[in-house]
PDB file of N, CA and C in Angstrom:
ATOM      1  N   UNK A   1     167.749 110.987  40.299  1.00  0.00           N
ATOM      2  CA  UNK A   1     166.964 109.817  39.962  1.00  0.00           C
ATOM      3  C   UNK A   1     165.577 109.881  40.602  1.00  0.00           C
ATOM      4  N   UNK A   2     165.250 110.134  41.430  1.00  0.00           N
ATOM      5  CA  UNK A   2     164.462 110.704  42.242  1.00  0.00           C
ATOM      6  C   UNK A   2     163.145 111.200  41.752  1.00  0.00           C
ATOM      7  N   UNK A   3     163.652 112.759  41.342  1.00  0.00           N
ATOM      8  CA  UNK A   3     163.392 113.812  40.781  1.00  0.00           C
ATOM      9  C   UNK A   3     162.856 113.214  39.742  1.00  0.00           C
ATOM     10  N   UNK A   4     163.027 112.337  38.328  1.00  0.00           N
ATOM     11  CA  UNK A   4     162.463 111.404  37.540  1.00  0.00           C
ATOM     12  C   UNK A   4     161.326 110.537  37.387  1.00  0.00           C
ATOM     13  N   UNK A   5     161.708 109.600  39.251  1.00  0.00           N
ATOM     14  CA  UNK A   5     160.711 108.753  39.325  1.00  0.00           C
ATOM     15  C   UNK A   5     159.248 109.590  39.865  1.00  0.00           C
ATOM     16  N   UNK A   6     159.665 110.747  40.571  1.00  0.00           N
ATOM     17  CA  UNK A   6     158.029 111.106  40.566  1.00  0.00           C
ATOM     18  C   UNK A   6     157.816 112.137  39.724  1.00  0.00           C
ATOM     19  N   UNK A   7     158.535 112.759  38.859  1.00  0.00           N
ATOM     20  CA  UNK A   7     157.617 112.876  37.580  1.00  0.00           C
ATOM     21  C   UNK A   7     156.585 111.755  36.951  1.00  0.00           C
ATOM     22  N   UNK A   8     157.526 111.062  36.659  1.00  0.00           N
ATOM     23  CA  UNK A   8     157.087 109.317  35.654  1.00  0.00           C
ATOM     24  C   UNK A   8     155.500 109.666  37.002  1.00  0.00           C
ATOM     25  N   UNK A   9     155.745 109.045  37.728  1.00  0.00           N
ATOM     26  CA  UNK A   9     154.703 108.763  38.406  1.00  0.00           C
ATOM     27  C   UNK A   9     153.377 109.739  38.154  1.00  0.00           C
ATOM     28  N   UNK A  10     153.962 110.771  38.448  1.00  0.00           N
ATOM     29  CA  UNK A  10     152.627 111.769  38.032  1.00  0.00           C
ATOM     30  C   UNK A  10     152.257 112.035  36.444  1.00  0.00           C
ATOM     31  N   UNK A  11     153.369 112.044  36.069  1.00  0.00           N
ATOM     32  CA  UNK A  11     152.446 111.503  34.453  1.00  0.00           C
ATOM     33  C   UNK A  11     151.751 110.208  34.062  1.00  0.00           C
ATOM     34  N   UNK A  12     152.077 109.074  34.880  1.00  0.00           N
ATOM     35  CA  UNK A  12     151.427 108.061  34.460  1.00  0.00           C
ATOM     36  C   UNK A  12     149.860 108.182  35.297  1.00  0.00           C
ATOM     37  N   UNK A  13     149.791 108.335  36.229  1.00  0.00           N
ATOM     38  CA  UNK A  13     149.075 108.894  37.171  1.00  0.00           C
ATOM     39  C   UNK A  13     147.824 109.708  36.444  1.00  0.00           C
ATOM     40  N   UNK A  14     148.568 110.808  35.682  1.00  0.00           N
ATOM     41  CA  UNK A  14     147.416 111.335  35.034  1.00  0.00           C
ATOM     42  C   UNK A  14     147.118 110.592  33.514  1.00  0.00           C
ATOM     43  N   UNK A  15     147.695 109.928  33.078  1.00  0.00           N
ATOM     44  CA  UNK A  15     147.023 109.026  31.983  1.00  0.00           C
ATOM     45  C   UNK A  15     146.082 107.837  32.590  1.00  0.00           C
ATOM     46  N   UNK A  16     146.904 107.481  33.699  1.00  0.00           N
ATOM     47  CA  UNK A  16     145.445 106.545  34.078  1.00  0.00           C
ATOM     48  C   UNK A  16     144.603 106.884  34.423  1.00  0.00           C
ATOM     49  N   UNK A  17     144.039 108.477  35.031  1.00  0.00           N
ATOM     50  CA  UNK A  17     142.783 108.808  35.407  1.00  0.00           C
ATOM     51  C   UNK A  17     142.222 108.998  33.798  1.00  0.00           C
ATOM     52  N   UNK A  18     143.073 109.585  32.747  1.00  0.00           N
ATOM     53  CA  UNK A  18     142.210 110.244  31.441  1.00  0.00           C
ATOM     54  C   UNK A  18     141.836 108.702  30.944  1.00  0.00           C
ATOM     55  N   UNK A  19     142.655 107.701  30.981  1.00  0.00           N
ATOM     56  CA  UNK A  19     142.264 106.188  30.505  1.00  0.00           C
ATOM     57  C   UNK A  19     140.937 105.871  30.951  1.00  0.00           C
ATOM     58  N   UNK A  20     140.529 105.837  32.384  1.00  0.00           N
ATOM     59  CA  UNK A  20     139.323 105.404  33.186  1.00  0.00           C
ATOM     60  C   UNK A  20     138.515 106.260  32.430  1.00  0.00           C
ATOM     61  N   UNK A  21     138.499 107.493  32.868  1.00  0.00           N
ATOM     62  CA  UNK A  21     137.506 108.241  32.603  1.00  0.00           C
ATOM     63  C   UNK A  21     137.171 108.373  30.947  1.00  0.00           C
ATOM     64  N   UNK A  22     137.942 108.032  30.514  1.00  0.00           N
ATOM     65  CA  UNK A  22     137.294 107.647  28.558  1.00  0.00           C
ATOM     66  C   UNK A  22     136.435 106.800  28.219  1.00  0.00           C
ATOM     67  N   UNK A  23     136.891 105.514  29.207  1.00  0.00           N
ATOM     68  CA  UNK A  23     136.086 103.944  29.096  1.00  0.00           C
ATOM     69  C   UNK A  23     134.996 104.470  28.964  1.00  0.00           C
ATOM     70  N   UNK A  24     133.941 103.641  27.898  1.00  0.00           N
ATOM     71  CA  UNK A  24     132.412 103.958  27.605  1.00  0.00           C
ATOM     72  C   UNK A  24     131.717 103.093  28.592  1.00  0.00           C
ATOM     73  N   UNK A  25     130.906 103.521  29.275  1.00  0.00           N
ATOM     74  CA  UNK A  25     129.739 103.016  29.939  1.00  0.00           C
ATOM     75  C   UNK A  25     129.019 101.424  29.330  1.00  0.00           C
ATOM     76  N   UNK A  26     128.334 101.139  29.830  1.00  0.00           N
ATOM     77  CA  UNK A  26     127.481 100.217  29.373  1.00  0.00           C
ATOM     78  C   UNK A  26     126.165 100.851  29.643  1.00  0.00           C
ATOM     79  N   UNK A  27     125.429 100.403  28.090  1.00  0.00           N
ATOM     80  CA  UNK A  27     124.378 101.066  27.875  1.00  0.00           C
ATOM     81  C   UNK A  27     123.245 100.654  28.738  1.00  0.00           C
ATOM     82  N   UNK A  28     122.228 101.603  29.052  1.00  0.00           N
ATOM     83  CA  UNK A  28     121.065 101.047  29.691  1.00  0.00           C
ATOM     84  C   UNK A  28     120.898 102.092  31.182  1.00  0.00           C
ATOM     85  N   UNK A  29     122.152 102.446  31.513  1.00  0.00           N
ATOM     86  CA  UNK A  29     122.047 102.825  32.743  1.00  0.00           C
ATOM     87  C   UNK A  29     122.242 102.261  34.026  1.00  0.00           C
ATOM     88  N   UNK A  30     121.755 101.176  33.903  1.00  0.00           N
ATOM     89  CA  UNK A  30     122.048  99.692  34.943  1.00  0.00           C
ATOM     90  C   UNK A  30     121.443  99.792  36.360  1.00  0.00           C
ATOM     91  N   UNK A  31     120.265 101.131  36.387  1.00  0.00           N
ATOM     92  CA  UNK A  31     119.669 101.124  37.474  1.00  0.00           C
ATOM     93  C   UNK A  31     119.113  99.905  38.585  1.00  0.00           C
ATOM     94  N   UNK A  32     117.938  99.185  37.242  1.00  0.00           N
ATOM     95  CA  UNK A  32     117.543  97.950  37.603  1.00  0.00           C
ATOM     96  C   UNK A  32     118.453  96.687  37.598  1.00  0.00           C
ATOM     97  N   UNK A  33     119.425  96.136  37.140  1.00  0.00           N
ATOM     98  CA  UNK A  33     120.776  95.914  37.049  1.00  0.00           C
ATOM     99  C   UNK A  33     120.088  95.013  35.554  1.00  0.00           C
ATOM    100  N   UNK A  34     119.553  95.386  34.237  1.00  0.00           N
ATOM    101  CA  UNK A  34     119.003  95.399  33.102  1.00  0.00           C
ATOM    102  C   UNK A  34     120.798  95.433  32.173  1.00  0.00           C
ATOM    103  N   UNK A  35     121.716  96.123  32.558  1.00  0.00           N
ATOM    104  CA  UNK A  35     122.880  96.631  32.252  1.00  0.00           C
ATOM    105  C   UNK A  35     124.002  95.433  32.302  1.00  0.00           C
ATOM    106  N   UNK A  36     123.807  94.508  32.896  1.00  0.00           N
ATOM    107  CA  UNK A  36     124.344  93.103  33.126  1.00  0.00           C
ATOM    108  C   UNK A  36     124.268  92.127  32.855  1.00  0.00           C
ATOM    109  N   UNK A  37     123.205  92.249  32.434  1.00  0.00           N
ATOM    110  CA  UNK A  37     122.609  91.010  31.791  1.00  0.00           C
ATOM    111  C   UNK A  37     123.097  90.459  30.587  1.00  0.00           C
ATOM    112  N   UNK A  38     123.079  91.163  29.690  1.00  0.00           N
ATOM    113  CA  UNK A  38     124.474  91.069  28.116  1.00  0.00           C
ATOM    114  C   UNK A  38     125.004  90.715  28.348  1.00  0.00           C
ATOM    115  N   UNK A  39     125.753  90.147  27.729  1.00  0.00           N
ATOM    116  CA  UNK A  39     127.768  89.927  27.479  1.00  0.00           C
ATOM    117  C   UNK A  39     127.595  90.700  25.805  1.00  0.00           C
ATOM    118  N   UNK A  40     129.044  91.086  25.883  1.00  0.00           N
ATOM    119  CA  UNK A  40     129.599  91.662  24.633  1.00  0.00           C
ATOM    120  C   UNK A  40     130.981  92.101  24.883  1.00  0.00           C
ATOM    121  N   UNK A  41     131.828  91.963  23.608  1.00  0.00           N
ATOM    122  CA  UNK A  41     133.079  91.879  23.880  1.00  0.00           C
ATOM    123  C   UNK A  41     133.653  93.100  23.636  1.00  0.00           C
ATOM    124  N   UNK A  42     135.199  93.656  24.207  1.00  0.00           N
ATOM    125  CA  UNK A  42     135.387  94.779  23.616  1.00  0.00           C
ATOM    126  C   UNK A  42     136.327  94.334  22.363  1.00  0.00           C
ATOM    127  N   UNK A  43     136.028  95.928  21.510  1.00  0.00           N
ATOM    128  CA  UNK A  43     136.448  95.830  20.135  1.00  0.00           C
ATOM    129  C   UNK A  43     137.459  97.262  19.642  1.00  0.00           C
ATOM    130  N   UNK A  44     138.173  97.120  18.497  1.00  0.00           N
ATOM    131  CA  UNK A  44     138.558  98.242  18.511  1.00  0.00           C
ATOM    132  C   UNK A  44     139.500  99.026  19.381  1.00  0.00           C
ATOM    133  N   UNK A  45     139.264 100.108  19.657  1.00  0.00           N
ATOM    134  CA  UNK A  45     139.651 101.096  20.320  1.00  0.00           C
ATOM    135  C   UNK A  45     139.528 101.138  21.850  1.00  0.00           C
ATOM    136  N   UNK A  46     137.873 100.488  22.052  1.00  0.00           N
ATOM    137  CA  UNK A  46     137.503 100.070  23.097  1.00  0.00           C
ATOM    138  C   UNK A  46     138.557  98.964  23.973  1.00  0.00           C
ATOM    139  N   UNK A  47     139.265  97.819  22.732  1.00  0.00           N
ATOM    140  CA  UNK A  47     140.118  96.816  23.797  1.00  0.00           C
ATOM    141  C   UNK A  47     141.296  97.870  23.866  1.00  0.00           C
ATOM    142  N   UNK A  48     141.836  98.475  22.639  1.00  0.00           N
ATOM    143  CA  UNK A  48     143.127  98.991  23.090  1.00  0.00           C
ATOM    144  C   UNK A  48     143.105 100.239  24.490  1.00  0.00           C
ATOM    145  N   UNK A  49     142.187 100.670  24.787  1.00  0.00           N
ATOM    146  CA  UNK A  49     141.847 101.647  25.657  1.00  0.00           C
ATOM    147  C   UNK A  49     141.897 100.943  27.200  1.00  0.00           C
ATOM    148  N   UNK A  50     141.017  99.713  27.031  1.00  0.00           N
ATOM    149  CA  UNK A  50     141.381  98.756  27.975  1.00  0.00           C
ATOM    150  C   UNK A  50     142.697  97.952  28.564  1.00  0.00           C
ATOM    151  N   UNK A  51     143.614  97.681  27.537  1.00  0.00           N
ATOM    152  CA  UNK A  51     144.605  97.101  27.316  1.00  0.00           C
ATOM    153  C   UNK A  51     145.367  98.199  28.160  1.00  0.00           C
ATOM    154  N   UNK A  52     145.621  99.065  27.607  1.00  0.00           N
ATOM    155  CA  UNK A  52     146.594 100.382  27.675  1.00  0.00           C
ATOM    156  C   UNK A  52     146.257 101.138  29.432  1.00  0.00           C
ATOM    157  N   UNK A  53     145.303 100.645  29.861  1.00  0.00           N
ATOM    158  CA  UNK A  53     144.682 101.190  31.588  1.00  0.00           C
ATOM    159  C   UNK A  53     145.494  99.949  31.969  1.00  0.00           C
ATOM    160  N   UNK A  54     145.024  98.536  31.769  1.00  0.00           N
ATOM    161  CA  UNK A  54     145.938  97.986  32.400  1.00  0.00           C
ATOM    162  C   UNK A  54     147.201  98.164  32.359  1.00  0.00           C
ATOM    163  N   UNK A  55     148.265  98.070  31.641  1.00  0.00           N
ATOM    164  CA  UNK A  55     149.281  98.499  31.163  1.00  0.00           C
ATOM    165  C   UNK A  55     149.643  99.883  31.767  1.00  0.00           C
ATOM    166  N   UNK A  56     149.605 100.763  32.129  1.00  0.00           N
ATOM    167  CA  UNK A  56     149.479 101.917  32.667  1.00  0.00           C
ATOM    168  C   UNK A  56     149.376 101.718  34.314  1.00  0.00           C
ATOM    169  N   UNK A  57     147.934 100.772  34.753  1.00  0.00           N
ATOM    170  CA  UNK A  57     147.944 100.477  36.186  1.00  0.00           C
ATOM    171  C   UNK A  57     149.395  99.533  36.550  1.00  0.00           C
ATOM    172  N   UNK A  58     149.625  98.603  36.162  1.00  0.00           N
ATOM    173  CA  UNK A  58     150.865  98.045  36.273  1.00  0.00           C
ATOM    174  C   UNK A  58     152.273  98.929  36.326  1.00  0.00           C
ATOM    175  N   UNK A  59     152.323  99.933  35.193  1.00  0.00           N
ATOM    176  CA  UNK A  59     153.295 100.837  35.565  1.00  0.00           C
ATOM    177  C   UNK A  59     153.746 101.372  36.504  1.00  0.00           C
ATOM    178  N   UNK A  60     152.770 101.919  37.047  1.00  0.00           N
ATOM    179  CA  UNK A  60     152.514 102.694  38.337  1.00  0.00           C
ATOM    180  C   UNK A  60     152.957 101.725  39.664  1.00  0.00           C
ATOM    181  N   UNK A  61     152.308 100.393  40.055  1.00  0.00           N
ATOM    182  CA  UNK A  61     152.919  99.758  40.861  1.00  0.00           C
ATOM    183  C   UNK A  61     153.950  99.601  40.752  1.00  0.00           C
ATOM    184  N   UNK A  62     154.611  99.881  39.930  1.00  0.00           N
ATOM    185  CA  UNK A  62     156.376  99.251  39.556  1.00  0.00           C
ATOM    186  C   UNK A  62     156.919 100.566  40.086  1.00  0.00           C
ATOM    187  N   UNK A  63     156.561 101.784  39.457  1.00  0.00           N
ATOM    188  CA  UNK A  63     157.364 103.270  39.840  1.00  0.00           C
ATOM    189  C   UNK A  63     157.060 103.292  41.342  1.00  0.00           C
ATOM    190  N   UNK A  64     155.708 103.298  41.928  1.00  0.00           N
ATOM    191  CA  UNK A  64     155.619 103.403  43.003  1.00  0.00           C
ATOM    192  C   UNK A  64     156.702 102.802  44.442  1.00  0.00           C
ATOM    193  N   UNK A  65     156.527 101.134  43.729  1.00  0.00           N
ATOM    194  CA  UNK A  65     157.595 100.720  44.577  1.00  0.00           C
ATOM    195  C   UNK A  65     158.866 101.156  44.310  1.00  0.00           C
ATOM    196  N   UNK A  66     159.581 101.261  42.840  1.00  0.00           N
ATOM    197  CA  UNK A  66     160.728 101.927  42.850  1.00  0.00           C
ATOM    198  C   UNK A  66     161.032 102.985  43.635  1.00  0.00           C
ATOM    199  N   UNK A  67     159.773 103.651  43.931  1.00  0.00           N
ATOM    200  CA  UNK A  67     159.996 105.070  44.639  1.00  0.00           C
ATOM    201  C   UNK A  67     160.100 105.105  45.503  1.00  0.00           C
ATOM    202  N   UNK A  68     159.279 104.275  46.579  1.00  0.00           N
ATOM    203  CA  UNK A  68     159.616 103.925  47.728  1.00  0.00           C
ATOM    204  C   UNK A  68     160.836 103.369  48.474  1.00  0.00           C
ATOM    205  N   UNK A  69     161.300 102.352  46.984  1.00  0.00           N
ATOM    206  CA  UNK A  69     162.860 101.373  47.179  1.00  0.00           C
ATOM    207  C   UNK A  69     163.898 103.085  47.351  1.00  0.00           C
ATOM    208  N   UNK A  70     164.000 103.679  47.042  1.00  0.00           N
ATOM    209  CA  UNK A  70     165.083 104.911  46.795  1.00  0.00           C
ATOM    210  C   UNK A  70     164.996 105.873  48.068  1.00  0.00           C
ATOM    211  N   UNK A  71     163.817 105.819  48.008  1.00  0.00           N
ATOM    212  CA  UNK A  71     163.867 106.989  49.171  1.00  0.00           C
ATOM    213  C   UNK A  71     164.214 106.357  50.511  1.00  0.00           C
TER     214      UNK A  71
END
């Protein structure tokens, strides 16, 4: 059982870094903080991408503690 939970873990693990690192930027650069000033909503692919990191970060707290509960 073990042996399972930190697989799970390291696969979820690496979907949540490829999740983050997909998220699109906000345009502008945001040096001057020009980048903040907008609102705009996400759409598309963009919410499910969002949706699915959360969903994913939540996972992980759950395996984590499971993992900890076992060992």
């Amino acid at each position: 059982m073990g042996a399972f939970i930190n697989a799970a873990v390291i696969l979820v693990v690496g979907l949540l870094v490829a999740s983050i690192l997909l998220q699109v930027r906000g345009q502008g650069g945001g040096l001057f903080g020009a980048a903040g000033t907008t609102f705009r909503t996400r759409r598309g692919v963009e919410r499910t991408l969002f949706q699915a990191t959360i969903g994913l970060a939540v996972l992980f707290v759950i395996l984590a503690i499971l993992n900890l509960r076992l060992s």
